[in-house]
N, C-alpha and C. Protein backbone atom coordinates (compact mmCIF):
# COMPACT_ATOMS: atom_id res chain seq x y z
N UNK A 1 0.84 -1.18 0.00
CA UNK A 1 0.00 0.00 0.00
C UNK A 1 0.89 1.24 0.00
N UNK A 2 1.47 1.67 -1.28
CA UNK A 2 2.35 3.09 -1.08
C UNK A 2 1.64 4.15 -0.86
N UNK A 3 2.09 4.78 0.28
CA UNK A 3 1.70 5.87 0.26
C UNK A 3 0.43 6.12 1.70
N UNK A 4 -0.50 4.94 1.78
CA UNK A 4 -1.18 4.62 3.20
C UNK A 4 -0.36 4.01 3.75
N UNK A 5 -0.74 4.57 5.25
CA UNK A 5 -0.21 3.95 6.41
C UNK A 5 -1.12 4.01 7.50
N UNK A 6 -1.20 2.74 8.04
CA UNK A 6 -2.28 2.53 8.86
C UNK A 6 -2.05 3.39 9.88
N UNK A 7 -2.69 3.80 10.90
CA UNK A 7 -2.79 4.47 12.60
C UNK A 7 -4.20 4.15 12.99
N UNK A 8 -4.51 5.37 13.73
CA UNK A 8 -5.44 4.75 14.81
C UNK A 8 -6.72 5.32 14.25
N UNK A 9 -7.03 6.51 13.49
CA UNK A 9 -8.39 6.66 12.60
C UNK A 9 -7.51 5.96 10.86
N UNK A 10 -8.56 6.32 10.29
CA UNK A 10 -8.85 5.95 8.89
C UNK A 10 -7.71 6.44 8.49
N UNK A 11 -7.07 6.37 7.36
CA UNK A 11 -6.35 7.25 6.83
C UNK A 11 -6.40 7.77 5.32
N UNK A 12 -7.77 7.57 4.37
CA UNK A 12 -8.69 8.32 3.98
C UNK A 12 -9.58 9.12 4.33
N UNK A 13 -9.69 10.48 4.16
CA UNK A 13 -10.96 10.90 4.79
C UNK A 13 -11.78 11.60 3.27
N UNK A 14 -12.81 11.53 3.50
CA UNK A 14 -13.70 12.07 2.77
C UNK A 14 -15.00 13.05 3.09
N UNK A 15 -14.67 14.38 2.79
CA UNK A 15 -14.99 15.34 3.21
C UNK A 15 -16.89 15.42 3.11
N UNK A 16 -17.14 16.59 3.27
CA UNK A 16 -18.67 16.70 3.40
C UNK A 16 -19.02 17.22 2.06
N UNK A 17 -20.18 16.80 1.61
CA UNK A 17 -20.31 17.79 0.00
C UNK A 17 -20.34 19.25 0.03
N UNK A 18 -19.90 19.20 -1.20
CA UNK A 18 -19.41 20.80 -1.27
C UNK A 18 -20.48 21.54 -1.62
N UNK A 19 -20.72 22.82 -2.21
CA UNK A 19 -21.82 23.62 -2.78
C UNK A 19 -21.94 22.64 -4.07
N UNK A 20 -20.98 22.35 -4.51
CA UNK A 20 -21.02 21.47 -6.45
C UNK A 20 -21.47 20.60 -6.20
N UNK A 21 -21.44 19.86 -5.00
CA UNK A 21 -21.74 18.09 -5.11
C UNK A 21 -20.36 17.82 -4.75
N UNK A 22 -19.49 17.99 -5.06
CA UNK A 22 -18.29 17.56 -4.59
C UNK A 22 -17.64 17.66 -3.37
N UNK A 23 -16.56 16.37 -3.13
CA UNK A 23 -16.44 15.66 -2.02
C UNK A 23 -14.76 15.89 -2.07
N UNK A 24 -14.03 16.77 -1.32
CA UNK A 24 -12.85 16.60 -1.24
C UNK A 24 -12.08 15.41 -0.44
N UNK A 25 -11.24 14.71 -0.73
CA UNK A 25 -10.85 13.31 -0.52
C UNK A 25 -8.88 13.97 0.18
N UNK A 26 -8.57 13.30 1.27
CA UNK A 26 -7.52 13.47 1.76
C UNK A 26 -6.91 12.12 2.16
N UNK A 27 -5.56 12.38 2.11
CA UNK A 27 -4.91 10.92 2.70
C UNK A 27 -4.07 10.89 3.06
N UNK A 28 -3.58 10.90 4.92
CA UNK A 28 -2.24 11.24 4.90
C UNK A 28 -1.87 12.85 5.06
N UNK A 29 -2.61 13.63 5.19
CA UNK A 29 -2.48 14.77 5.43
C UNK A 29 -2.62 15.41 3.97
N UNK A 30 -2.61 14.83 2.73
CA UNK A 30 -2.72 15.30 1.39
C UNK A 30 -4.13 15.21 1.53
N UNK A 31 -4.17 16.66 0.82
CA UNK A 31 -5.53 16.37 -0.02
C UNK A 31 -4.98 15.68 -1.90
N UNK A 32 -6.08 14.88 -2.10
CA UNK A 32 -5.98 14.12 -3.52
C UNK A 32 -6.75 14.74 -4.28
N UNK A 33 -8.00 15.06 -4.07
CA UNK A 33 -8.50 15.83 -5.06
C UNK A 33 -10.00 16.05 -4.62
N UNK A 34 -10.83 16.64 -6.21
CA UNK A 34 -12.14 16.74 -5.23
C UNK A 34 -13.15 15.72 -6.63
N UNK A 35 -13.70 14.80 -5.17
CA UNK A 35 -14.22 13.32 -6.07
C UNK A 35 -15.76 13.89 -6.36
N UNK A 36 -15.89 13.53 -7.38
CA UNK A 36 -17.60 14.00 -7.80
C UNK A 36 -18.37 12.77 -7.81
N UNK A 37 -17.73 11.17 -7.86
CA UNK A 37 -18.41 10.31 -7.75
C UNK A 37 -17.78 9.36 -7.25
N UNK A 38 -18.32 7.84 -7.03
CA UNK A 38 -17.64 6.78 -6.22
C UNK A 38 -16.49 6.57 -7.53
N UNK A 39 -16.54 6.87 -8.63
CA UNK A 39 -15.41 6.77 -9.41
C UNK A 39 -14.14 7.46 -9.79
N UNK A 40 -14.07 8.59 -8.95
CA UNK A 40 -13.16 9.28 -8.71
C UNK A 40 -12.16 8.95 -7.57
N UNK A 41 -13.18 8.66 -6.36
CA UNK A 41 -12.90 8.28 -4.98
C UNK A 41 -11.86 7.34 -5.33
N UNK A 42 -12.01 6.39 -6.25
CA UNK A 42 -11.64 4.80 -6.40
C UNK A 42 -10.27 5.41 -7.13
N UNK A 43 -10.46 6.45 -8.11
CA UNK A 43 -8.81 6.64 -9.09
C UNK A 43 -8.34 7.28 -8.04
N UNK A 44 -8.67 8.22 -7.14
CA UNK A 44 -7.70 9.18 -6.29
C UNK A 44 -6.90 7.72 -5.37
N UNK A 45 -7.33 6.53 -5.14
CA UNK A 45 -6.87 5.37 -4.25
C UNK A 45 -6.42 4.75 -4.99
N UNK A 46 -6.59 4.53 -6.70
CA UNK A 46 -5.63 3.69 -7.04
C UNK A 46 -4.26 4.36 -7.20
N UNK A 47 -4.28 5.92 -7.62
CA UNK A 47 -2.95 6.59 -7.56
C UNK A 47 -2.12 7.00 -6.23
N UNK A 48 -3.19 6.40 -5.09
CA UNK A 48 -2.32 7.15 -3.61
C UNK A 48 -1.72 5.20 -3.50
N UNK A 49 -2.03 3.95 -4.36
CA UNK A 49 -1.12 2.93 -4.28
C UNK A 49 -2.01 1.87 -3.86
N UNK A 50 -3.47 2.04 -3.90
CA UNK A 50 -4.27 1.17 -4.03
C UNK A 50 -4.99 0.51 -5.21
N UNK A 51 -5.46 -0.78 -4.65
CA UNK A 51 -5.89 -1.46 -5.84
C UNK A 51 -7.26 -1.50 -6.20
N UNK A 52 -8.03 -0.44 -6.93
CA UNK A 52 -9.19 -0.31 -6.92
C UNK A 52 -10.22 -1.43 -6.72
N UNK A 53 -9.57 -2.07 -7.58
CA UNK A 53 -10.59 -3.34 -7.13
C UNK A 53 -10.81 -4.76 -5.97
N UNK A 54 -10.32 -4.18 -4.73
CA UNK A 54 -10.23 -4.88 -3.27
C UNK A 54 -10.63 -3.42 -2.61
N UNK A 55 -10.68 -2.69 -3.20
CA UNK A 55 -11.40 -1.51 -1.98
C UNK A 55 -12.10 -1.45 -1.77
N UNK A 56 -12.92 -1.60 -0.47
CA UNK A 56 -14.48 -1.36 0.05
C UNK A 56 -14.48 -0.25 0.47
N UNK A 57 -15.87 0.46 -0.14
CA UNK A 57 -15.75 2.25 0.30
C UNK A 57 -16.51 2.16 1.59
N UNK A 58 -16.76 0.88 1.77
CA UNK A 58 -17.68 0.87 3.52
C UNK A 58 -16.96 0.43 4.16
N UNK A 59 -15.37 0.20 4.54
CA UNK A 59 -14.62 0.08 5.43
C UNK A 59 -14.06 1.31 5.98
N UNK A 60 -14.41 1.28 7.47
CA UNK A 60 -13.94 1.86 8.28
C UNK A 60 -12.72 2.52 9.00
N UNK A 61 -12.48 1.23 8.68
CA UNK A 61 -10.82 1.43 8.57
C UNK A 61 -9.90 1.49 7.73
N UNK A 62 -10.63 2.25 6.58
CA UNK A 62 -9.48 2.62 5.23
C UNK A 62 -10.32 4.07 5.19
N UNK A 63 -11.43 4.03 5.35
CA UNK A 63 -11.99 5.59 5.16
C UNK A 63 -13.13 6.33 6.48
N UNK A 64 -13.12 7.60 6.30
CA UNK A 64 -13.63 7.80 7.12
C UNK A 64 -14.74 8.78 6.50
N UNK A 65 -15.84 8.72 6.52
CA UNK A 65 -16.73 9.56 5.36
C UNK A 65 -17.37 10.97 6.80
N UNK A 66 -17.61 11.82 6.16
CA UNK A 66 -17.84 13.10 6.95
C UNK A 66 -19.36 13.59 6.03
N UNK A 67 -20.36 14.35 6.99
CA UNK A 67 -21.08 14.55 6.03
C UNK A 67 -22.20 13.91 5.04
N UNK A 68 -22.09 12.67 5.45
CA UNK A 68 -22.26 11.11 4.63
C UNK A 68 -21.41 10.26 4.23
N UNK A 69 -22.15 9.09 4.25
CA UNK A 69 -21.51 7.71 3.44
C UNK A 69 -21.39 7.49 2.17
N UNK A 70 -20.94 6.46 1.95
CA UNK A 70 -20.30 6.06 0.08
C UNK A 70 -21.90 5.86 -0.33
N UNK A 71 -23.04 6.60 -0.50
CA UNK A 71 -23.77 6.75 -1.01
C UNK A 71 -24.54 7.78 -1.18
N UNK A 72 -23.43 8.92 -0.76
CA UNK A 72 -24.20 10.42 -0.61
C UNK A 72 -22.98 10.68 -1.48
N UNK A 73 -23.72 11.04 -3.14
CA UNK A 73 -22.86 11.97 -4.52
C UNK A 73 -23.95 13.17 -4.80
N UNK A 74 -24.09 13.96 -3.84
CA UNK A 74 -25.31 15.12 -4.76
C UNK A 74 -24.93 15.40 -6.06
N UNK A 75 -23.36 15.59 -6.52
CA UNK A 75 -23.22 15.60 -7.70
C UNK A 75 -23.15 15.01 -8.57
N UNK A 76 -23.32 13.77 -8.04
CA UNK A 76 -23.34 12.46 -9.36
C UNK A 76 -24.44 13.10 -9.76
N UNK A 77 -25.08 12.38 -10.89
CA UNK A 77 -26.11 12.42 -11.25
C UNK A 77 -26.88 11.08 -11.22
N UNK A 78 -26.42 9.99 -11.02
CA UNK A 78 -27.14 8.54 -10.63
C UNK A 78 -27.07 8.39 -9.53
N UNK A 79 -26.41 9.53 -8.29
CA UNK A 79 -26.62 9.22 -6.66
C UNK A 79 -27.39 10.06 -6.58
């Protein structure tokens, strides 16, 4: 996992929606970017050294959602 390192909260966080719908995503004290859907969320983690496809966006202990859960995208347009 480059780049995560486990401790004692999450070490994704995912912010509260913004005025856009958008969700600023941090990791590690970086911010990564600002995710507009669960498919952004997933590229900002495969480039911080994760493998998109073993990530559960409902684990607790890889993320910490603020604001709502991995099912609150006001800006998606299919959430």
């Amino acid at each position: 996992m480059n780049g995560i390192q486990s401790s004692e909260s999450p070490p994704v966080i995912v912010h509260a929606p913004d005025a856009g719908g958008g969700r600023r995503v941090r990791c590690g004290g970086q911010v990564l970017g600002r995710a507009l859907g669960p498919g952004d969320l997933l590229e900002f983690l495969r480039r911080a050294g994760l493998d998109p496809d073993t990530v559960r966006l409902d684990d607790p202990l890889l993320i910490e959602w603020r604001g709502g859960g991995p099912d609150v995208w006001p800006g998606d347009p299919g959430g």
